[in-house]
C-alpha atoms as a PDB file:
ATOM      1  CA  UNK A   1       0.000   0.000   0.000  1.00  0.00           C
ATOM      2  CA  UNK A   2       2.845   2.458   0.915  1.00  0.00           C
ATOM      3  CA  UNK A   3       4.490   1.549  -2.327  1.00  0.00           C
ATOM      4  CA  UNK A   4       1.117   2.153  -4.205  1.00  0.00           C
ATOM      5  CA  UNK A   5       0.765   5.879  -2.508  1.00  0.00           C
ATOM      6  CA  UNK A   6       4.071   6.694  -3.045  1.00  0.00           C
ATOM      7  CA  UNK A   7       3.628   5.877  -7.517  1.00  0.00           C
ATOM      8  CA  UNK A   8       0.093   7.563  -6.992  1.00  0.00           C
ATOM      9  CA  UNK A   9       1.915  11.050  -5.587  1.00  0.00           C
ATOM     10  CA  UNK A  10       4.611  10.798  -8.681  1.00  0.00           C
ATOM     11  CA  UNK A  11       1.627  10.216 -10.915  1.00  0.00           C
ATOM     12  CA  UNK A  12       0.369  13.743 -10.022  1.00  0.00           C
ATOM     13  CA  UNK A  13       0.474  16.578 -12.692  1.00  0.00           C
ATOM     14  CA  UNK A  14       0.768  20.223 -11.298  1.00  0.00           C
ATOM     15  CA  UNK A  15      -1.392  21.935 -13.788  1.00  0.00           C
ATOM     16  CA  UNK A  16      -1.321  25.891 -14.384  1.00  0.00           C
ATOM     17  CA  UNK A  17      -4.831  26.192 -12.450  1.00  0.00           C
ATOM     18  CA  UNK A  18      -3.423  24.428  -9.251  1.00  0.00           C
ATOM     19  CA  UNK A  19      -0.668  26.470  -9.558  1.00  0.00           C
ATOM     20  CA  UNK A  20      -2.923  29.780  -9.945  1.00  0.00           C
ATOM     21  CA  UNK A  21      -5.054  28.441  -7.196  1.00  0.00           C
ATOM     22  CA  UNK A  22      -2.152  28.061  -5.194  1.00  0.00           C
ATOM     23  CA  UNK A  23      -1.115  31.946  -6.116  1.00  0.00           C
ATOM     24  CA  UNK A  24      -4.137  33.496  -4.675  1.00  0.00           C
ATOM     25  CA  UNK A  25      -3.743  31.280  -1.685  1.00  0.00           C
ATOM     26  CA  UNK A  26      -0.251  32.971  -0.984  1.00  0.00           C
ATOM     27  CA  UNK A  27      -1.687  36.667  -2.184  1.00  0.00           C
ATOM     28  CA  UNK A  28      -4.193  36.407   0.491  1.00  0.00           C
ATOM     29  CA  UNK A  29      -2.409  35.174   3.377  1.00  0.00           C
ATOM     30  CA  UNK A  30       0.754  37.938   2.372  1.00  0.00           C
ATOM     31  CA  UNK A  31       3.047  35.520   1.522  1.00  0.00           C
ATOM     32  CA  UNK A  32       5.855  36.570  -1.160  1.00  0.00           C
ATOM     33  CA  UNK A  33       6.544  34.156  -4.143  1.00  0.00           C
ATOM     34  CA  UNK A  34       8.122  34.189  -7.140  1.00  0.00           C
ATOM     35  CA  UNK A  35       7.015  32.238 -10.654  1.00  0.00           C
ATOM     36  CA  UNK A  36      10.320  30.413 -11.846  1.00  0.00           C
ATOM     37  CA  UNK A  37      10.333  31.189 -15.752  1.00  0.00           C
ATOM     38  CA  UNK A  38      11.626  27.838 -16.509  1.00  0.00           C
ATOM     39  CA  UNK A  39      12.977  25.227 -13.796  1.00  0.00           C
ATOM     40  CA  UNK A  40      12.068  25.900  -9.818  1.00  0.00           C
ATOM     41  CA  UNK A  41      15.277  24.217  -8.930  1.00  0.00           C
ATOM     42  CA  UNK A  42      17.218  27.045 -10.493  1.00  0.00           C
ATOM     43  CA  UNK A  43      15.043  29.123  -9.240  1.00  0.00           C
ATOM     44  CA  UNK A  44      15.221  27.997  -5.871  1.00  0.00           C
ATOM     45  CA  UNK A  45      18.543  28.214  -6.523  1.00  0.00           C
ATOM     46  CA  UNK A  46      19.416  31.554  -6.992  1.00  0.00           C
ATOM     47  CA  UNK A  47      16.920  32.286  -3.942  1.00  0.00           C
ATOM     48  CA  UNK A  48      19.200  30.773  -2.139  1.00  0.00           C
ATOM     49  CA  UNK A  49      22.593  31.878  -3.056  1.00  0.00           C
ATOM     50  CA  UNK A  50      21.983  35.726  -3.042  1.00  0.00           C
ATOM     51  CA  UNK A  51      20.426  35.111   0.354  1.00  0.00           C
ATOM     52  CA  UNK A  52      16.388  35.823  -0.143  1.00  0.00           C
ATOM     53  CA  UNK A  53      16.186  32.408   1.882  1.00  0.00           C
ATOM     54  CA  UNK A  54      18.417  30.379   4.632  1.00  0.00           C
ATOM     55  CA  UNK A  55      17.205  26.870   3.104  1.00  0.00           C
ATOM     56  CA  UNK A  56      15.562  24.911   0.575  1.00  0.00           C
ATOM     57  CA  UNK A  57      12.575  22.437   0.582  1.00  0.00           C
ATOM     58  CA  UNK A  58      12.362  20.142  -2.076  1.00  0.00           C
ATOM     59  CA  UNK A  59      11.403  16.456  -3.056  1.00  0.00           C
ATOM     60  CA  UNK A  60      14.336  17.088  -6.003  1.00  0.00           C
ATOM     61  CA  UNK A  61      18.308  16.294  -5.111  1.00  0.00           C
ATOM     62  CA  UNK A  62      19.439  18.112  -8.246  1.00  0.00           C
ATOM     63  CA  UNK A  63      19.333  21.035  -5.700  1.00  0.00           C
ATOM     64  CA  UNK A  64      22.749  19.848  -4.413  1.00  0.00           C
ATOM     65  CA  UNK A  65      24.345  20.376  -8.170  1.00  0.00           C
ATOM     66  CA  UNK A  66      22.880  23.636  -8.083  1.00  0.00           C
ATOM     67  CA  UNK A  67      24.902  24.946  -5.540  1.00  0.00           C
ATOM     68  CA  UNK A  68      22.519  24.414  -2.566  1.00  0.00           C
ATOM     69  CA  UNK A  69      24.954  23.730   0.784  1.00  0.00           C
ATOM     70  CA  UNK A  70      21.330  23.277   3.249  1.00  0.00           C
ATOM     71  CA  UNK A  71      18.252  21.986   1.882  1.00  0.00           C
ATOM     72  CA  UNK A  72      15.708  19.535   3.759  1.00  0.00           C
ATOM     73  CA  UNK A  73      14.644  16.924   1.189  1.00  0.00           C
ATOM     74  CA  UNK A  74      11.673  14.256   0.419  1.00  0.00           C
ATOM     75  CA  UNK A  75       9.338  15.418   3.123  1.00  0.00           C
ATOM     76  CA  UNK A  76       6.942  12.890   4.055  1.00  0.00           C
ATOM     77  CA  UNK A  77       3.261  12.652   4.716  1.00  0.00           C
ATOM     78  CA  UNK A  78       3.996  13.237   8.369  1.00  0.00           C
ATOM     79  CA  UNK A  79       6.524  16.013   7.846  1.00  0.00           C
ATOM     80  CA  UNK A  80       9.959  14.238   8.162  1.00  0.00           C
ATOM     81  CA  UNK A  81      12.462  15.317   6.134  1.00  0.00           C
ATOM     82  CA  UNK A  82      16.004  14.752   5.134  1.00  0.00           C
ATOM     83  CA  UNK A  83      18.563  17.605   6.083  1.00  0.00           C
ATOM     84  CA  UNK A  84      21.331  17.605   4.122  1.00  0.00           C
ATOM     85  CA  UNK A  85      23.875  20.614   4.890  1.00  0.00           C
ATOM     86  CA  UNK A  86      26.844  20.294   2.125  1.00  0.00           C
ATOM     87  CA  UNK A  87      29.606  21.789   4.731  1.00  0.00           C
ATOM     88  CA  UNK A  88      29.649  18.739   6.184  1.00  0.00           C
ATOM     89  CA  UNK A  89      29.637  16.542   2.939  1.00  0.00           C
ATOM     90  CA  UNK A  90      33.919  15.595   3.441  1.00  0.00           C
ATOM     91  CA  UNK A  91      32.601  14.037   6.638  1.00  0.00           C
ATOM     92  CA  UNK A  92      30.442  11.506   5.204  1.00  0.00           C
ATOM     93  CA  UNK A  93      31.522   7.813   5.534  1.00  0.00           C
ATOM     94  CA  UNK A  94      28.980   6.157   3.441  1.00  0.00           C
ATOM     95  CA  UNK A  95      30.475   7.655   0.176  1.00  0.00           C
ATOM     96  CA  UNK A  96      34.164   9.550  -0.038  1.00  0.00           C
ATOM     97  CA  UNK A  97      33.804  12.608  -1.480  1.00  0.00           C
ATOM     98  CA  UNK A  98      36.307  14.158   0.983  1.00  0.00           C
ATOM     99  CA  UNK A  99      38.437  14.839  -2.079  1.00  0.00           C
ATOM    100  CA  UNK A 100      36.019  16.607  -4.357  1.00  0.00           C
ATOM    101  CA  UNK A 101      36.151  20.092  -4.823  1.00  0.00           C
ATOM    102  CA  UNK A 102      32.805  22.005  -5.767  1.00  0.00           C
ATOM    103  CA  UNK A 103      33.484  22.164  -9.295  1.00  0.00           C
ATOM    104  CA  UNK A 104      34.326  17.857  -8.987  1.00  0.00           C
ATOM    105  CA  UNK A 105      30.729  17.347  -6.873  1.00  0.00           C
ATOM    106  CA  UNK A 106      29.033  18.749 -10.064  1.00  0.00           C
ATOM    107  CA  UNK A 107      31.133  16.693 -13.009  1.00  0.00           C
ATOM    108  CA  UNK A 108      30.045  13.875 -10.086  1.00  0.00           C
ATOM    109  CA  UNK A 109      26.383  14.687 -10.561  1.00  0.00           C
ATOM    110  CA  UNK A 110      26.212  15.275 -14.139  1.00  0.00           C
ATOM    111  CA  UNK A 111      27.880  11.852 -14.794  1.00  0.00           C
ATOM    112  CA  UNK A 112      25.543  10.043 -12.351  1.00  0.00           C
ATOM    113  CA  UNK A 113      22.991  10.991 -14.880  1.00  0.00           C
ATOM    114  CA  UNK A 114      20.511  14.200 -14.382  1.00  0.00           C
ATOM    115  CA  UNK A 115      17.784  16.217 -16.473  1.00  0.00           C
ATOM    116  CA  UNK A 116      20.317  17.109 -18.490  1.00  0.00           C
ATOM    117  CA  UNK A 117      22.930  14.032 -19.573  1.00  0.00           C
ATOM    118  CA  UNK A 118      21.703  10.526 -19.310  1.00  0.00           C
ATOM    119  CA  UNK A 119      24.257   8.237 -17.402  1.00  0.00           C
ATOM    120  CA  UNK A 120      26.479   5.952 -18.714  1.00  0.00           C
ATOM    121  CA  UNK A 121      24.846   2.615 -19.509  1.00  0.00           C
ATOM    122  CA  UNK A 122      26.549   0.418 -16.527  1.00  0.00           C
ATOM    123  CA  UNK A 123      27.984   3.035 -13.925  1.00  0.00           C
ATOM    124  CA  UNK A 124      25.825   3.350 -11.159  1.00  0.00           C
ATOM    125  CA  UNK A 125      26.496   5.652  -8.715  1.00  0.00           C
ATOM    126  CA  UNK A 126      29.226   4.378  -6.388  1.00  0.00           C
ATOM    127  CA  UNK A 127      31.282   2.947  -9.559  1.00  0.00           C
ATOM    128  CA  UNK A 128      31.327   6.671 -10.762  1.00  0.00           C
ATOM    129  CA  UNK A 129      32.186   7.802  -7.448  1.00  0.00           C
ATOM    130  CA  UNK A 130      35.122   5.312  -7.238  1.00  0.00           C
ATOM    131  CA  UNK A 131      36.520   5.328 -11.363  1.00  0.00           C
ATOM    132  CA  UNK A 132      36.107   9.333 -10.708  1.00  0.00           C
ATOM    133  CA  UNK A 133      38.563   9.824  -8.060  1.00  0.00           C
ATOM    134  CA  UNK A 134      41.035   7.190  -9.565  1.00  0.00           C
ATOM    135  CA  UNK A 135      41.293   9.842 -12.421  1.00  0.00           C
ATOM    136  CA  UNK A 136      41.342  12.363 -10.000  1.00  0.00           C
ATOM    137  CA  UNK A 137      38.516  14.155 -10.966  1.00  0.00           C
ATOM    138  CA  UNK A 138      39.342  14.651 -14.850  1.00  0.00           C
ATOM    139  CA  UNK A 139      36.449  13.867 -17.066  1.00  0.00           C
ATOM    140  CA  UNK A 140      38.103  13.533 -20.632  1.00  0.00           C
ATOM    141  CA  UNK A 141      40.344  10.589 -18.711  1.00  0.00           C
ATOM    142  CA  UNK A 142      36.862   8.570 -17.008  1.00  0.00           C
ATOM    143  CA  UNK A 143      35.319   8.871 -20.612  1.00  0.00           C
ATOM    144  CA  UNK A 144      38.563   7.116 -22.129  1.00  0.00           C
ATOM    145  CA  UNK A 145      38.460   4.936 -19.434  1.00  0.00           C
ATOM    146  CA  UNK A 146      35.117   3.582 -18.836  1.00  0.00           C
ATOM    147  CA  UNK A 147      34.999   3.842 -23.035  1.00  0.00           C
ATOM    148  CA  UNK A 148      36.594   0.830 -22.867  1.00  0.00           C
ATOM    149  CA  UNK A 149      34.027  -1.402 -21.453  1.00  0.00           C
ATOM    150  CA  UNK A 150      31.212   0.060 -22.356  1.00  0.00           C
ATOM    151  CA  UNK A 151      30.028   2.148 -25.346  1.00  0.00           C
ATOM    152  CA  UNK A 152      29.946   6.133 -25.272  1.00  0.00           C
ATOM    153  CA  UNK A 153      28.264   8.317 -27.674  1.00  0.00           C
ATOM    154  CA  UNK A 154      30.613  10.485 -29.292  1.00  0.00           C
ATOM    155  CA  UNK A 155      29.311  13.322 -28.271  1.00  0.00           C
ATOM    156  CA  UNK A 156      28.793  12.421 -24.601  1.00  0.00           C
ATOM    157  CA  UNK A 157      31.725  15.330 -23.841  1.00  0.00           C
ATOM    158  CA  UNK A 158      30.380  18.067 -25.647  1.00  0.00           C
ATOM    159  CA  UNK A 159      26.786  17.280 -24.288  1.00  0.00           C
ATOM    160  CA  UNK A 160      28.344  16.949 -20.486  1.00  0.00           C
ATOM    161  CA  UNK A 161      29.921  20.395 -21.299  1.00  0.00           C
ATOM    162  CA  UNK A 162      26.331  21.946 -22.240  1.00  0.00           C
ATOM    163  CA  UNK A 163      24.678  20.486 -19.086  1.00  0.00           C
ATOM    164  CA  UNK A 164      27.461  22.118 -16.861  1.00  0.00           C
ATOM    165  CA  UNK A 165      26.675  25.443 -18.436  1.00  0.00           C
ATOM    166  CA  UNK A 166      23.126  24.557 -17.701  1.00  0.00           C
ATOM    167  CA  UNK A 167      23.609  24.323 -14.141  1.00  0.00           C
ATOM    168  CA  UNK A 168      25.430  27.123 -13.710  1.00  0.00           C
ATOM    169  CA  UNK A 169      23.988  29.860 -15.754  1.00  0.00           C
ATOM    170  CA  UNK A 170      20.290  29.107 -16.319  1.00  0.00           C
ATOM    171  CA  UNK A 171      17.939  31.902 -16.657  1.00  0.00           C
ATOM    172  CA  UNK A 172      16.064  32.632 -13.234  1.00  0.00           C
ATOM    173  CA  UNK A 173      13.777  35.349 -12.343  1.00  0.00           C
ATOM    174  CA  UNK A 174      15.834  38.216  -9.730  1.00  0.00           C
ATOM    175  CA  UNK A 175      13.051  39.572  -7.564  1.00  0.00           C
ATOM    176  CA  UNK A 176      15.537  42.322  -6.875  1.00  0.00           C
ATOM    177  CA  UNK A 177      16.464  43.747 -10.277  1.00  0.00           C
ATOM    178  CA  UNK A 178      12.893  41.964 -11.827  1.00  0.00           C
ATOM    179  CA  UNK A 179      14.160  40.865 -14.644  1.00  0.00           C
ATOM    180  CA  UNK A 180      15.432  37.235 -15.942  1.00  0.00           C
ATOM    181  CA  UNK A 181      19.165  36.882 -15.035  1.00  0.00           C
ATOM    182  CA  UNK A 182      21.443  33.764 -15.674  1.00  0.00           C
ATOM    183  CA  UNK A 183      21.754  31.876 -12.410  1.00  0.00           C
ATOM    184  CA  UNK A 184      25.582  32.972 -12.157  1.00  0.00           C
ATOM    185  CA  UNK A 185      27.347  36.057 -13.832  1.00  0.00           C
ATOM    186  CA  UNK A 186      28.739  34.857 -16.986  1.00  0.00           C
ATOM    187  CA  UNK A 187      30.822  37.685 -16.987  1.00  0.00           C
ATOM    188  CA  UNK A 188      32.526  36.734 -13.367  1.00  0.00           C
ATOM    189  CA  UNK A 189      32.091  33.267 -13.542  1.00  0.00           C
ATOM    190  CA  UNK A 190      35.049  31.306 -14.649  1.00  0.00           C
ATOM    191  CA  UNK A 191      32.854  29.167 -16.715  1.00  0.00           C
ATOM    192  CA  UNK A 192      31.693  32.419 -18.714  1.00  0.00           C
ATOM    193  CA  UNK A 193      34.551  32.181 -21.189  1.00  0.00           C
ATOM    194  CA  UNK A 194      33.122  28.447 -22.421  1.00  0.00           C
ATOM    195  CA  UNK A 195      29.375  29.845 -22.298  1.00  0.00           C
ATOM    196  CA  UNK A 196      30.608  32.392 -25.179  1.00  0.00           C
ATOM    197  CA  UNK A 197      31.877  30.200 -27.511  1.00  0.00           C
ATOM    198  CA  UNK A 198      28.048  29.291 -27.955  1.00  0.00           C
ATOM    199  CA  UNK A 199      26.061  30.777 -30.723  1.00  0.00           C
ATOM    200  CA  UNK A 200      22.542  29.547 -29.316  1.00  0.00           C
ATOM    201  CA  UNK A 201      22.445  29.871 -25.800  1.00  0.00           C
ATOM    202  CA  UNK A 202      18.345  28.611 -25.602  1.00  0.00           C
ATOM    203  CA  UNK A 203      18.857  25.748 -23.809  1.00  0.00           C
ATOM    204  CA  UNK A 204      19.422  27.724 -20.732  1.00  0.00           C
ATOM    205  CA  UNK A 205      15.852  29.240 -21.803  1.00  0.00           C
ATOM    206  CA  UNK A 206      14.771  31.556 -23.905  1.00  0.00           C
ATOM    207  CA  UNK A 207      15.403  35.833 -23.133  1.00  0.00           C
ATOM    208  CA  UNK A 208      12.290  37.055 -21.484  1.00  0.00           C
ATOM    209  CA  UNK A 209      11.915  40.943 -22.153  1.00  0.00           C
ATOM    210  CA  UNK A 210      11.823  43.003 -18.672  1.00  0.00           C
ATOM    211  CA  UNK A 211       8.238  44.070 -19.047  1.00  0.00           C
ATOM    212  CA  UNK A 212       7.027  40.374 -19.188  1.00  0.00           C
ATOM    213  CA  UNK A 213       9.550  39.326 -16.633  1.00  0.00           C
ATOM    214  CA  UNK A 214       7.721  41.560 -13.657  1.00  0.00           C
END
């Protein structure tokens, strides 16, 4: 029965008159919100790194590639959640990532497989974690590797490289400035210089004129 509930909540579709109902709801009781012009988890992203909130709550770990460091995850029917605060991720025993820097935790992610990059037939996630840190975090060497055994598209590298950009400069809506902004600067980030050597930039979703933004 608990299995059946729990394919019965995934089956649900948020449709844009629950979400409207849900807007008037938060109107009326004075609560601020903000519409996420493409992905909430971006969204709830940027929230959260220029400080309009201290933490996250979401049923979605992708939150954690973000850039998320505190976010309280899969609530259940009676409220329990998992609280996952990413300072404390070298102290972890179940899975090393004591070595990883920030920019490593996200190559980790994207090569588990996300939204973005379907994994690699065959490498679940504690085989990437381990044939990751044997290369020492370098991606172009775990593709030659793990090439070996299994087969890779060809453009597997050049499609991980667009769903890095994705998570770090997707377009989000700044309550601030209200207008759509990339999710990082591309012009301070150091992954700005790779963003410009694309032509069509639409699959971090499409320019939204200011006037339309508010």
């Amino acid at each position: 029965m608990e299995k059946a509930k729990s394919k019965f909540i995934e089956a649900v579709d948020i449709t844009p008159q629950m979400a409207f109902e849900f807007i008037r709801v938060l109107q009326f009781i004075g609560v601020d919100y903000v519409v996420a012009p493409y992905e909430g988890d971006s969204q709830l992203a940027y929230l959260y790194k220029e400080g309009f909130v201290d933490a996250v709550l979401t049923l979605d770990s992708d939150l954690l590639a973000f850039g998320v460091k505190r976010g309280f995850y899969k609530m259940s029917m009676d409220g329990e959640v998992d609280d996952i605060d990413m300072t404390k991720m070298r102290e972890t025993t179940d899975t090393d990532f004591s070595w990883m820097s920030e920019e490593d935790f996200l190559h980790f992610c994207i090569l588990c497989g996300c939204d973005y990059l379907k994994n690699i037939p065959g490498l679940a996630f504690k085989r990437v974690n381990k044939n990751f840190k044997q290369v020492n975090g370098d991606v172009k060497l775990f593709l030659k590797e793990a090439g070996k055994k299994r087969q890779i598209d060809e453009d597997f590298y050049d499609n991980f490289i667009q769903a890095k950009l994705t998570f770090r400069f997707q377009r989000v809506y700044c309550p601030k400035r209200q207008k759509i902004v990339h999710l990082h600067d591309p012009e301070s980030h150091p992954d700005g210089e790779i963003l410009k050597t694309f032509e069509n930039m639409n699959f971090l979703g499409f320019h939204v004129e200011e006037a339309r933004a508010k």
